[in-house]
Structures are given as C-alpha cells and as structure tokens.
C-alpha atoms as a PDB file:
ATOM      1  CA  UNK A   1     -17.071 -46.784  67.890  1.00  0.00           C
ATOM      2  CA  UNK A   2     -16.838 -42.720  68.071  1.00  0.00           C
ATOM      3  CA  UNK A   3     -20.245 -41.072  69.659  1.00  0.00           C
ATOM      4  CA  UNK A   4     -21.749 -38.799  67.287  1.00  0.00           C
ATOM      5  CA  UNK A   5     -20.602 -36.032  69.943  1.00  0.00           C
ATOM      6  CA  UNK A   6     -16.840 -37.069  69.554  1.00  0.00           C
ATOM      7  CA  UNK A   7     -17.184 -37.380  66.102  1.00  0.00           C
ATOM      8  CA  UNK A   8     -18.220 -33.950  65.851  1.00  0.00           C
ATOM      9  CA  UNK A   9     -16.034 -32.190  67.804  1.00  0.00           C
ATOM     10  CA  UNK A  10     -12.945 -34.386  66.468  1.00  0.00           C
ATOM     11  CA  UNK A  11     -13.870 -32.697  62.876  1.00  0.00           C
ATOM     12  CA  UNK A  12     -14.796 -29.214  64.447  1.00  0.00           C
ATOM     13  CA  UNK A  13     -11.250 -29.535  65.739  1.00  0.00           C
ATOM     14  CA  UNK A  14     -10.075 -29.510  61.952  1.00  0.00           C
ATOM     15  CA  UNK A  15     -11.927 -26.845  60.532  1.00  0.00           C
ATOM     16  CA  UNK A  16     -10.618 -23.320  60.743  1.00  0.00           C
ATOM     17  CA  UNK A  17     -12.135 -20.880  63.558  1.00  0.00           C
ATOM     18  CA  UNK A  18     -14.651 -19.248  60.710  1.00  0.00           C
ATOM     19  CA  UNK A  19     -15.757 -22.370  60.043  1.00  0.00           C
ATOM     20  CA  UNK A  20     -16.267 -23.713  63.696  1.00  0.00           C
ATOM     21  CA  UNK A  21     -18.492 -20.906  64.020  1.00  0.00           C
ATOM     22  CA  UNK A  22     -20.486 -21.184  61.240  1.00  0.00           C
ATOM     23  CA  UNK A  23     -21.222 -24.493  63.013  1.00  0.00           C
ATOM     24  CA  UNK A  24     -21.778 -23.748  65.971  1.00  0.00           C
ATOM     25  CA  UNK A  25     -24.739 -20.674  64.677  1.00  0.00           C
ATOM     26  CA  UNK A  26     -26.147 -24.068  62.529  1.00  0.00           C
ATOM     27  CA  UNK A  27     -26.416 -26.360  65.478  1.00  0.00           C
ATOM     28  CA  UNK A  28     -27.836 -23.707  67.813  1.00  0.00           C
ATOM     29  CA  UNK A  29     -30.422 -22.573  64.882  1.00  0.00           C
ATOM     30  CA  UNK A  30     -31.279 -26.430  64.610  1.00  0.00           C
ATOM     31  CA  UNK A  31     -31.597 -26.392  68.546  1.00  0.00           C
ATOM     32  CA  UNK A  32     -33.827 -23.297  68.770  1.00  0.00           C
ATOM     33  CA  UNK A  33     -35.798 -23.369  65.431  1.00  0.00           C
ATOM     34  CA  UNK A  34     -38.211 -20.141  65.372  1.00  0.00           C
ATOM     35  CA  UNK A  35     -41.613 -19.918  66.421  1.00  0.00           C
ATOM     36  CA  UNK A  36     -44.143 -19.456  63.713  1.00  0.00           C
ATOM     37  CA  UNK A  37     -46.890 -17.464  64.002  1.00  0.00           C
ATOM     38  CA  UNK A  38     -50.542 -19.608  63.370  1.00  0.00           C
ATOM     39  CA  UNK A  39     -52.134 -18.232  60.325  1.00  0.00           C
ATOM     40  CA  UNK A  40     -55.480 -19.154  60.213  1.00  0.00           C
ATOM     41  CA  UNK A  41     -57.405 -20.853  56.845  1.00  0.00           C
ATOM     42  CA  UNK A  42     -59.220 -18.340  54.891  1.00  0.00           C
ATOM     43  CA  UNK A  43     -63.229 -18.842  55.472  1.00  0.00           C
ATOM     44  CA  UNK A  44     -64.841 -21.863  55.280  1.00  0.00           C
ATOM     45  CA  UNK A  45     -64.073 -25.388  55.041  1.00  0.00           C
ATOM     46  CA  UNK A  46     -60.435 -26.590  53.585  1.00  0.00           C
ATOM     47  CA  UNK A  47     -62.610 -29.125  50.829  1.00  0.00           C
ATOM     48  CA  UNK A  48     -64.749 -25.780  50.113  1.00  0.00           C
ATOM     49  CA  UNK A  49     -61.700 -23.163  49.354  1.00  0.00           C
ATOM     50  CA  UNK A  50     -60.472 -26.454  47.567  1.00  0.00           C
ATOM     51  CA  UNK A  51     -63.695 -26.243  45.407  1.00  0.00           C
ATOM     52  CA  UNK A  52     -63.608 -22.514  44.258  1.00  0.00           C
ATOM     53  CA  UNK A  53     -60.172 -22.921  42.475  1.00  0.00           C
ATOM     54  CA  UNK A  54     -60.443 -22.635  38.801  1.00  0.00           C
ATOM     55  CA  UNK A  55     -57.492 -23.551  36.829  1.00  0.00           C
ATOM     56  CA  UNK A  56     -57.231 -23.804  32.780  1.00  0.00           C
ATOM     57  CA  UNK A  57     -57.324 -28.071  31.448  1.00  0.00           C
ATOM     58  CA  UNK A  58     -54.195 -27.975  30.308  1.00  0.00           C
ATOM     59  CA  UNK A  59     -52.999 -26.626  34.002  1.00  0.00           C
ATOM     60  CA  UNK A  60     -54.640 -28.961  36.143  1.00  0.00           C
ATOM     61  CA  UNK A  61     -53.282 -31.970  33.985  1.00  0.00           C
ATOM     62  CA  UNK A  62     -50.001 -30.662  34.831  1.00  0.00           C
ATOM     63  CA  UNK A  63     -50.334 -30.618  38.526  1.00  0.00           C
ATOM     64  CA  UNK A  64     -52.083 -33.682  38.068  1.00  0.00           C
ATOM     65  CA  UNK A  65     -48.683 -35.356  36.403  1.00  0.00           C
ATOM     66  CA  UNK A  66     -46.765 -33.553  39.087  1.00  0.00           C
ATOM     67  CA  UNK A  67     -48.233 -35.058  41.868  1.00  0.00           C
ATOM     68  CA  UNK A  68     -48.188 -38.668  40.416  1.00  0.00           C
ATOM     69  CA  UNK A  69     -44.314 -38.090  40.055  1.00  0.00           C
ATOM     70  CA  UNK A  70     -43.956 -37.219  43.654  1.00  0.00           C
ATOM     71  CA  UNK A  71     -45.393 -39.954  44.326  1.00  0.00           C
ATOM     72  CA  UNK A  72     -43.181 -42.337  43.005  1.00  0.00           C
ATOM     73  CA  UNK A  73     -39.665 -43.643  44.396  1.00  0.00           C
ATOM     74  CA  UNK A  74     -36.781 -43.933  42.536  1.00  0.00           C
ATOM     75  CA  UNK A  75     -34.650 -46.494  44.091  1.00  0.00           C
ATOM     76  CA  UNK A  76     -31.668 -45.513  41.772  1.00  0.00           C
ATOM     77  CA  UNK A  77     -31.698 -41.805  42.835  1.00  0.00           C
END
C-alpha cells in the first residue's frame, strides 16, 4: 500500500506544470496558514452583549429553526 507521500507525488507527476504549481502554493498555504490578529470582545461579558440583541419574533424563530437544523445529521447526505 502507496504512502500518502507517493501517492501524491505519483498524481503530481500527471498533472501539467500549471497545475503542479497550483499544488504546491495549496500545500505550502495549508503548511503555513496565516496568523490572525486577536480581536478582543466588545465590553462586558459574552452572556451580557448576548442580552442587548434585539431581533423582530418572526427573526429569532428563524435562527431558532436554523440552529435546530444544524444540529441534525443526515446520514444520507
């Protein structure tokens, strides 16, 4: 059984020199992901920004249904 190493240079080896590039910029971006700066949470306590939101009924029963969908696992997809 192939490493994942020789697997991936065995198809690198088919791809045109455009595309081995475009590769190679992916892996080393994967590698080296950026720094991102901290940003810090607006004042006070996460639960009390959480508090001061305001959103119309109809709006918050829509996020509401949103996040029960995420929630859920379709095996079949």
């Amino acid at each position: 059984m192939a490493t994942i190493a020789d697997e991936l240079t065995s198809l690198l080896a088919q791809l045109p020199q455009r595309d081995q590039e475009r590769v190679l910029d992916f892996a080393r971006a994967l590698a080296h992901p950026p720094d991102f700066p901290h940003t810090p949470l607006p004042e006070g306590s996460p639960p009390d920004a959480l508090l001061r939101i305001r959103v119309d009924p109809e709006v918050g029963e829509a996020m509401e249904k949103a996040m029960e969908e995420c929630e859920r696992i379709w095996p079949d997809e």
